[in-house]
C-alpha atoms as a PDB file:
ATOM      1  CA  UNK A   1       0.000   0.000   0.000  1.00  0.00           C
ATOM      2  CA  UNK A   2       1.089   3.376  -1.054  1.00  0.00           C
ATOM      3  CA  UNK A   3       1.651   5.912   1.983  1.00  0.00           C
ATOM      4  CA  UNK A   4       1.223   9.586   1.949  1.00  0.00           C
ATOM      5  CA  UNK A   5       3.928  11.233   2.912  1.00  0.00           C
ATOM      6  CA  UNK A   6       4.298  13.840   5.553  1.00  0.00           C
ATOM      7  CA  UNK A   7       5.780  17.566   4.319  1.00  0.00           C
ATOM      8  CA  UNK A   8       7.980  19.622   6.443  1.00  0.00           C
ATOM      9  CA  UNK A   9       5.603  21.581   9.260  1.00  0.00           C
ATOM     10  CA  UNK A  10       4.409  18.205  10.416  1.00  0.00           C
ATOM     11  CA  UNK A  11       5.291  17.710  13.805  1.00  0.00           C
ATOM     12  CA  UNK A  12       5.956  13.859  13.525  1.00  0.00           C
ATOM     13  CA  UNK A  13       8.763  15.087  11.285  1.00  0.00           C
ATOM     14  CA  UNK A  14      10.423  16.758  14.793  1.00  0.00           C
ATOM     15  CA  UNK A  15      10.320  14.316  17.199  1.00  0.00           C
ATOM     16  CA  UNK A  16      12.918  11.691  18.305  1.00  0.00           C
ATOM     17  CA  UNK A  17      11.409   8.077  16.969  1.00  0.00           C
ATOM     18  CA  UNK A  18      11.574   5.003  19.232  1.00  0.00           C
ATOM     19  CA  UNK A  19      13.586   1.701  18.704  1.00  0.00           C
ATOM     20  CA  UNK A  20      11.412  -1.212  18.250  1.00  0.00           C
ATOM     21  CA  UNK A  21      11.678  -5.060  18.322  1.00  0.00           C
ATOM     22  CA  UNK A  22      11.198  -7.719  16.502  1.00  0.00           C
ATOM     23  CA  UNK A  23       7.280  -7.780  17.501  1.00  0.00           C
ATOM     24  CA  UNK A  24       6.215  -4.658  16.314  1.00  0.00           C
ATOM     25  CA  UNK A  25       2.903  -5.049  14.743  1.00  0.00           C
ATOM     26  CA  UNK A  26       2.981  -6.005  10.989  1.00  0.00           C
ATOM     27  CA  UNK A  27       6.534  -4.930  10.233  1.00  0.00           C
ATOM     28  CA  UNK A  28       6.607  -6.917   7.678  1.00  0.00           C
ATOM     29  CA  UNK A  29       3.345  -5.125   6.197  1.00  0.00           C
ATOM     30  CA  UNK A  30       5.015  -2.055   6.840  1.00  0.00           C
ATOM     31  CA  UNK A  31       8.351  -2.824   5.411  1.00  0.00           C
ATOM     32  CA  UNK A  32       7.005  -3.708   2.111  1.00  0.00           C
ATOM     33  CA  UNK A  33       4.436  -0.578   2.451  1.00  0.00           C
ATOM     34  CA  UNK A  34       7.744   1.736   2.788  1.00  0.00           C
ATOM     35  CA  UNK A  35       8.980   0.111  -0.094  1.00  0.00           C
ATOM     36  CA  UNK A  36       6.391   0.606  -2.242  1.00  0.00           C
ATOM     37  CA  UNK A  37       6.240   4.212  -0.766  1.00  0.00           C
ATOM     38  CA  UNK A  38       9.392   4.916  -1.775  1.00  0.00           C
ATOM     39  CA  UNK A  39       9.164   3.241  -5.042  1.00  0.00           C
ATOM     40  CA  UNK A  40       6.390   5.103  -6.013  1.00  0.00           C
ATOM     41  CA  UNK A  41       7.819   8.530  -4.849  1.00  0.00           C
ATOM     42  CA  UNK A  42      10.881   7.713  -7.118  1.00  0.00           C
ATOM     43  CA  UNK A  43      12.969   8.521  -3.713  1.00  0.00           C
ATOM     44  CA  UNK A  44      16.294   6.584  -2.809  1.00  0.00           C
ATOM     45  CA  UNK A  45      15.194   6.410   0.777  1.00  0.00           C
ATOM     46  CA  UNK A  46      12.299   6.560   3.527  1.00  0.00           C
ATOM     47  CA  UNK A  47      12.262   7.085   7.475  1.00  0.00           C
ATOM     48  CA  UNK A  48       9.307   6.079   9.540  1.00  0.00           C
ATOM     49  CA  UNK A  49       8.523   9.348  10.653  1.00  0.00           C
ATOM     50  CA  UNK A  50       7.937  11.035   6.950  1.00  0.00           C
ATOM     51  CA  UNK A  51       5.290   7.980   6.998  1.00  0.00           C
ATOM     52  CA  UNK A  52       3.608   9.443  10.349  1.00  0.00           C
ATOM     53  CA  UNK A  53       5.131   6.947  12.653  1.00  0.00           C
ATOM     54  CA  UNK A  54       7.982   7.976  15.804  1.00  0.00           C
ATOM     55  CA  UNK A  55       9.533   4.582  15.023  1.00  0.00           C
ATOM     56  CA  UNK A  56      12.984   3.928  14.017  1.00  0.00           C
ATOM     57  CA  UNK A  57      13.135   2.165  10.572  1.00  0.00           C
ATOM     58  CA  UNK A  58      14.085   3.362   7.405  1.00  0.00           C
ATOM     59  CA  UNK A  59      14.386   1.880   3.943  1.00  0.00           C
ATOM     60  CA  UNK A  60      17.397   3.105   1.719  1.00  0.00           C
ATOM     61  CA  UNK A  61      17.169   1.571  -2.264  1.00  0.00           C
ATOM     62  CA  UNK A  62      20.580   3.010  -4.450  1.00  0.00           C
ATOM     63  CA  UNK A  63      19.512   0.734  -7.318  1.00  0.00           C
ATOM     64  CA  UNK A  64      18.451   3.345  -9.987  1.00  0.00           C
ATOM     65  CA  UNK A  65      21.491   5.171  -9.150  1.00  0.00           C
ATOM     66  CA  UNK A  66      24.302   2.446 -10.639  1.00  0.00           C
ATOM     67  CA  UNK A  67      24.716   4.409 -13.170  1.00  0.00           C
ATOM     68  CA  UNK A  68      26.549   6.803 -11.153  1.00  0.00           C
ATOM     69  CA  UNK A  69      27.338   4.786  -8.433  1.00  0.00           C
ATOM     70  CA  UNK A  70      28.045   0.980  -9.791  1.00  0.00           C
ATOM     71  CA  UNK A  71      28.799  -0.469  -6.387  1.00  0.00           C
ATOM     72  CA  UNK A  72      25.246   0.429  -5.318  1.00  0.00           C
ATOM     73  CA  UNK A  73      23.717  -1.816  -8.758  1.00  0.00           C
ATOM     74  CA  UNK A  74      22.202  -4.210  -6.042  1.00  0.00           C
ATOM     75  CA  UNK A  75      21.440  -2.153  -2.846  1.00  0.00           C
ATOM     76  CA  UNK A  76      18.421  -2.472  -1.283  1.00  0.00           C
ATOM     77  CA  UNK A  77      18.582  -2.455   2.733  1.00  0.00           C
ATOM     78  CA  UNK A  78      16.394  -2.051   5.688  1.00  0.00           C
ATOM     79  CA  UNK A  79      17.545  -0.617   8.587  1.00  0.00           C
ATOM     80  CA  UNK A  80      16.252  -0.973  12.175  1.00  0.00           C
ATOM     81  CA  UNK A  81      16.844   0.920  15.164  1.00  0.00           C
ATOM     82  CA  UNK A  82      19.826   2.637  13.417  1.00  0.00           C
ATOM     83  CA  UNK A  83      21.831   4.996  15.688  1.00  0.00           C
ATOM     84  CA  UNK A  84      25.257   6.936  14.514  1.00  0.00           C
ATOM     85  CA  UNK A  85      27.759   5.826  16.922  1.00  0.00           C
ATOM     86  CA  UNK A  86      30.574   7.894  15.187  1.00  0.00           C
ATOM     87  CA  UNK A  87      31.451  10.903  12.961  1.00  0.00           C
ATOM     88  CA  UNK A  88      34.766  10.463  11.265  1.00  0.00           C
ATOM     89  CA  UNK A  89      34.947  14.525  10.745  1.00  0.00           C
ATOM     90  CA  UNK A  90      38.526  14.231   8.621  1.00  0.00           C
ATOM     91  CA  UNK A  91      37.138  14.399   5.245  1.00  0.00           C
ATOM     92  CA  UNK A  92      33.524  16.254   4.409  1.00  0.00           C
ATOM     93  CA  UNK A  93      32.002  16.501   1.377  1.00  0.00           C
ATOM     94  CA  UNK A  94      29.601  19.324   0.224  1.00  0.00           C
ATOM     95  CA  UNK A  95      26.541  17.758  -2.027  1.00  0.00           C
ATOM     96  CA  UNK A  96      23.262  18.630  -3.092  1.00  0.00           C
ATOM     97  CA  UNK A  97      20.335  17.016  -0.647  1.00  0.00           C
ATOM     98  CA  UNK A  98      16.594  16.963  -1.183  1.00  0.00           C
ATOM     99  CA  UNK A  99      13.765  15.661   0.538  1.00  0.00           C
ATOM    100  CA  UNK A 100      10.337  14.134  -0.227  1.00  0.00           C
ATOM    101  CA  UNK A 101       9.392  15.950   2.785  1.00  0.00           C
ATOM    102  CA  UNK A 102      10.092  19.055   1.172  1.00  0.00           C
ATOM    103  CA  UNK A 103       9.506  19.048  -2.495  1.00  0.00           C
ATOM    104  CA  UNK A 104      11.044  21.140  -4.817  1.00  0.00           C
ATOM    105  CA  UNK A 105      13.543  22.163  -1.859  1.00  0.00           C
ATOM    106  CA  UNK A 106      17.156  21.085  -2.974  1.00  0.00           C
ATOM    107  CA  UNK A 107      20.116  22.569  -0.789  1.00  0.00           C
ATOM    108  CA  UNK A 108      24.041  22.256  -0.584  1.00  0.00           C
ATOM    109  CA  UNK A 109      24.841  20.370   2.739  1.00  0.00           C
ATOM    110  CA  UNK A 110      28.447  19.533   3.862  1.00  0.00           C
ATOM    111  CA  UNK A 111      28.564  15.910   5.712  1.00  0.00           C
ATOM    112  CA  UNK A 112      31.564  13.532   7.145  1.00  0.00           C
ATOM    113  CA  UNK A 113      32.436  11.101   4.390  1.00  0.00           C
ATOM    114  CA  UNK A 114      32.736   8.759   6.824  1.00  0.00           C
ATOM    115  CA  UNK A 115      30.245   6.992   9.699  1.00  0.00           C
ATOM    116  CA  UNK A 116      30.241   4.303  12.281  1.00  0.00           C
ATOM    117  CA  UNK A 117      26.746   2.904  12.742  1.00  0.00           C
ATOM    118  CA  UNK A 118      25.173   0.509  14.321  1.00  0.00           C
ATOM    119  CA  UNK A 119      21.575  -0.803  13.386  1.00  0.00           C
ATOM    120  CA  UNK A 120      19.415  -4.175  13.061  1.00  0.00           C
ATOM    121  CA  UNK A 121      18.368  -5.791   9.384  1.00  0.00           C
ATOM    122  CA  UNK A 122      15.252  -7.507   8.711  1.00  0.00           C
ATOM    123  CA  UNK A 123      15.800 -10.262  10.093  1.00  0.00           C
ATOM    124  CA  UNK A 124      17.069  -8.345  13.218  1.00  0.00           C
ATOM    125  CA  UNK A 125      20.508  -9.050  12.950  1.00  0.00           C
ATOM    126  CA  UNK A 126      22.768  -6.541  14.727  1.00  0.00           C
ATOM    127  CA  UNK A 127      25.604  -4.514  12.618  1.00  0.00           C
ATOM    128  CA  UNK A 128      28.025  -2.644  13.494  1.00  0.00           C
ATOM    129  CA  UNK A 129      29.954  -0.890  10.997  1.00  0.00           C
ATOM    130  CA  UNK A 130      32.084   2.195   8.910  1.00  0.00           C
ATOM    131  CA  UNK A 131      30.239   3.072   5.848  1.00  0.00           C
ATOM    132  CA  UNK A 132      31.488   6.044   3.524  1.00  0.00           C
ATOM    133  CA  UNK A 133      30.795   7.418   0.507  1.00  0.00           C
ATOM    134  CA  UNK A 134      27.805   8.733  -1.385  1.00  0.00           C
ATOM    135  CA  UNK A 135      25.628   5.491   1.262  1.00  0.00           C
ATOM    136  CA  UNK A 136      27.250   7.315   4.345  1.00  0.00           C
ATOM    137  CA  UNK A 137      25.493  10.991   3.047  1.00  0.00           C
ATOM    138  CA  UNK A 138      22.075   8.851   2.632  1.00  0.00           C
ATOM    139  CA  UNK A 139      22.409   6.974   5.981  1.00  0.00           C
ATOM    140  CA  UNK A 140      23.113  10.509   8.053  1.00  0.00           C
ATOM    141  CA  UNK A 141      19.883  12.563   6.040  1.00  0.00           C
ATOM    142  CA  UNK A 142      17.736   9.615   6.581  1.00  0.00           C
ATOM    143  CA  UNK A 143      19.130   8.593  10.094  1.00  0.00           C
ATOM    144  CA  UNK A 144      18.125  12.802  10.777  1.00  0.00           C
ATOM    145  CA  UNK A 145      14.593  11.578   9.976  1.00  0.00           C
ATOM    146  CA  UNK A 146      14.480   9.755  13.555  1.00  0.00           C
ATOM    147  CA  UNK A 147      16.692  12.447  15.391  1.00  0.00           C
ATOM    148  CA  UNK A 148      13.919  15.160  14.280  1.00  0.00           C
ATOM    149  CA  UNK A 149      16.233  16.631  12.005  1.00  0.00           C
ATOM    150  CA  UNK A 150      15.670  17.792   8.276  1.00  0.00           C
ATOM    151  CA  UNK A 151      18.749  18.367   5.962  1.00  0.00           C
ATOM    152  CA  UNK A 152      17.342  21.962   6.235  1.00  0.00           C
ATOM    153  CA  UNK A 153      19.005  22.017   9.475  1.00  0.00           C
ATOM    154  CA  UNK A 154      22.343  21.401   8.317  1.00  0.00           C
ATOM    155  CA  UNK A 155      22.442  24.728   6.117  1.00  0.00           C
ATOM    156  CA  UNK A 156      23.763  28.267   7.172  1.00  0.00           C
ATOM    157  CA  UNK A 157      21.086  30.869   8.490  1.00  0.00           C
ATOM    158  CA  UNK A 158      21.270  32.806   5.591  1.00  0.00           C
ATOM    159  CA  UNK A 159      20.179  30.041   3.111  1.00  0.00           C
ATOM    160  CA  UNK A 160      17.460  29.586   5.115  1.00  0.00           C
ATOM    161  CA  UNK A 161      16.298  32.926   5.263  1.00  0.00           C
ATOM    162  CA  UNK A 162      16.556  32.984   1.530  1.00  0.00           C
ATOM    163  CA  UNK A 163      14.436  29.611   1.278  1.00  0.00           C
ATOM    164  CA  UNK A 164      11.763  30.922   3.438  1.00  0.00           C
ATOM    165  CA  UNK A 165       9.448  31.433   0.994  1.00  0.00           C
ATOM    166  CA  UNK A 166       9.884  28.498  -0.421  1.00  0.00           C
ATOM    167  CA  UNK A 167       9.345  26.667   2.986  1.00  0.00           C
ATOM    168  CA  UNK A 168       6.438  28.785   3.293  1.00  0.00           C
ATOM    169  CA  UNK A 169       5.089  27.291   0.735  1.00  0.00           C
ATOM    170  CA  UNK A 170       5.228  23.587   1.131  1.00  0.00           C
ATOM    171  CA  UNK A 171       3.648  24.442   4.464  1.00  0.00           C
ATOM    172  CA  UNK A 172       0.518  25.828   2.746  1.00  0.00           C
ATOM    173  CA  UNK A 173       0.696  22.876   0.362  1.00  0.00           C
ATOM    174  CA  UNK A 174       1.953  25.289  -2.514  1.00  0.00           C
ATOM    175  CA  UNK A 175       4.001  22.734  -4.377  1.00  0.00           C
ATOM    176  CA  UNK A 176       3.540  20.190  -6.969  1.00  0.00           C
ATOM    177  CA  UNK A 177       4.909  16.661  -6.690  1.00  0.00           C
ATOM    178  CA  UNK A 178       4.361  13.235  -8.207  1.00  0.00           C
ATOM    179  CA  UNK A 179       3.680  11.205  -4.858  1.00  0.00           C
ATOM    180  CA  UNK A 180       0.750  11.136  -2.120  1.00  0.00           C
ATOM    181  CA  UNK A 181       1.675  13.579   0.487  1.00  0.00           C
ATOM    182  CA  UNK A 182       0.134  15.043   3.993  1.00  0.00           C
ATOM    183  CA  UNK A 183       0.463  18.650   4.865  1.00  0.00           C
ATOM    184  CA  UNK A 184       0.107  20.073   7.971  1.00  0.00           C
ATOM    185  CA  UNK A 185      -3.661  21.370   8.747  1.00  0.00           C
END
């Protein structure tokens, strides 16, 4: 089932999301809901909370990007309970981010190259690991999702101020996108 998804000014979208275990009601159902979500929003990857839901689970799928990326030709992962254990702050990279939660919002954000995280698969086996790369700037902008944190948070006061009336209008629903979304009443 296709989920709406929930635009910046939501409050969901601020608050810290629980981890869960392995009997959460219909994870599965929700799992493959996320995916189809995501799929349908032609996004790379989905938190819980931009679904309405203070849980800690996110869905990250790099396929359609191999292209670019070639390692990522087969990655498709859920992700658990996924906490950031560790910035490695030596090398940062300054990309481009955007958000389903904030359509037709696209900002420069620096990030560490470089993260230690720890998290549970599907099958709720524990990792532990460095990831880097273009997967380690997906993991920290989705892994924001359950922190309360937007990549809009990550950019100098002065962009901001010169986004605000862009920001203003995805509040009011002033946007046009290609995917089922909720807007804050």
């Amino acid at each position: 089932m296709i989920l709406p998804i929930y635009t910046y000014g939501q409050p969901i979208l601020r608050k810290v999301a629980q981890d869960i275990d392995k009997n959460y009601p219909d994870l599965d159902t929700l799992i493959e809901n996320m995916w189809e979500t995501l799929a349908e929003s032609d996004g790379i990857g989905l938190a819980a909370p931009q679904i309405g839901l203070a849980i800690r689970l996110v869905v990250i799928d790099l396929r359609d990007l191999k292209d670019t990326y070639p390692e990522y030709a087969e990655f498709k992962n859920v992700y658990i309970n996924p906490h950031i254990i560790e910035f490695d702050e030596t090398h940062t990279d300054t990309s481009e981010e955007g958000c389903l939660s904030l359509p037709a919002i696209h900002e420069k954000v620096v990030r560490p190259t470089r993260i230690r995280v720890r998290y549970c698969d599907a099958d709720f086996q524990e990792h532990d690991e460095w990831v880097e790369g273009y997967l380690a700037r997906v993991m920290q902008h989705e892994f924001d999702h359950l922190d309360g944190k937007m990549f809009i948070d990550h950019i100098s006061p002065l962009r901001k101020q010169l986004i605000k009336s862009k920001l203003r209008s995805v509040l009011q629903g002033k946007f046009r996108c290609s995917y089922k979304v909720k807007i804050p009443r």
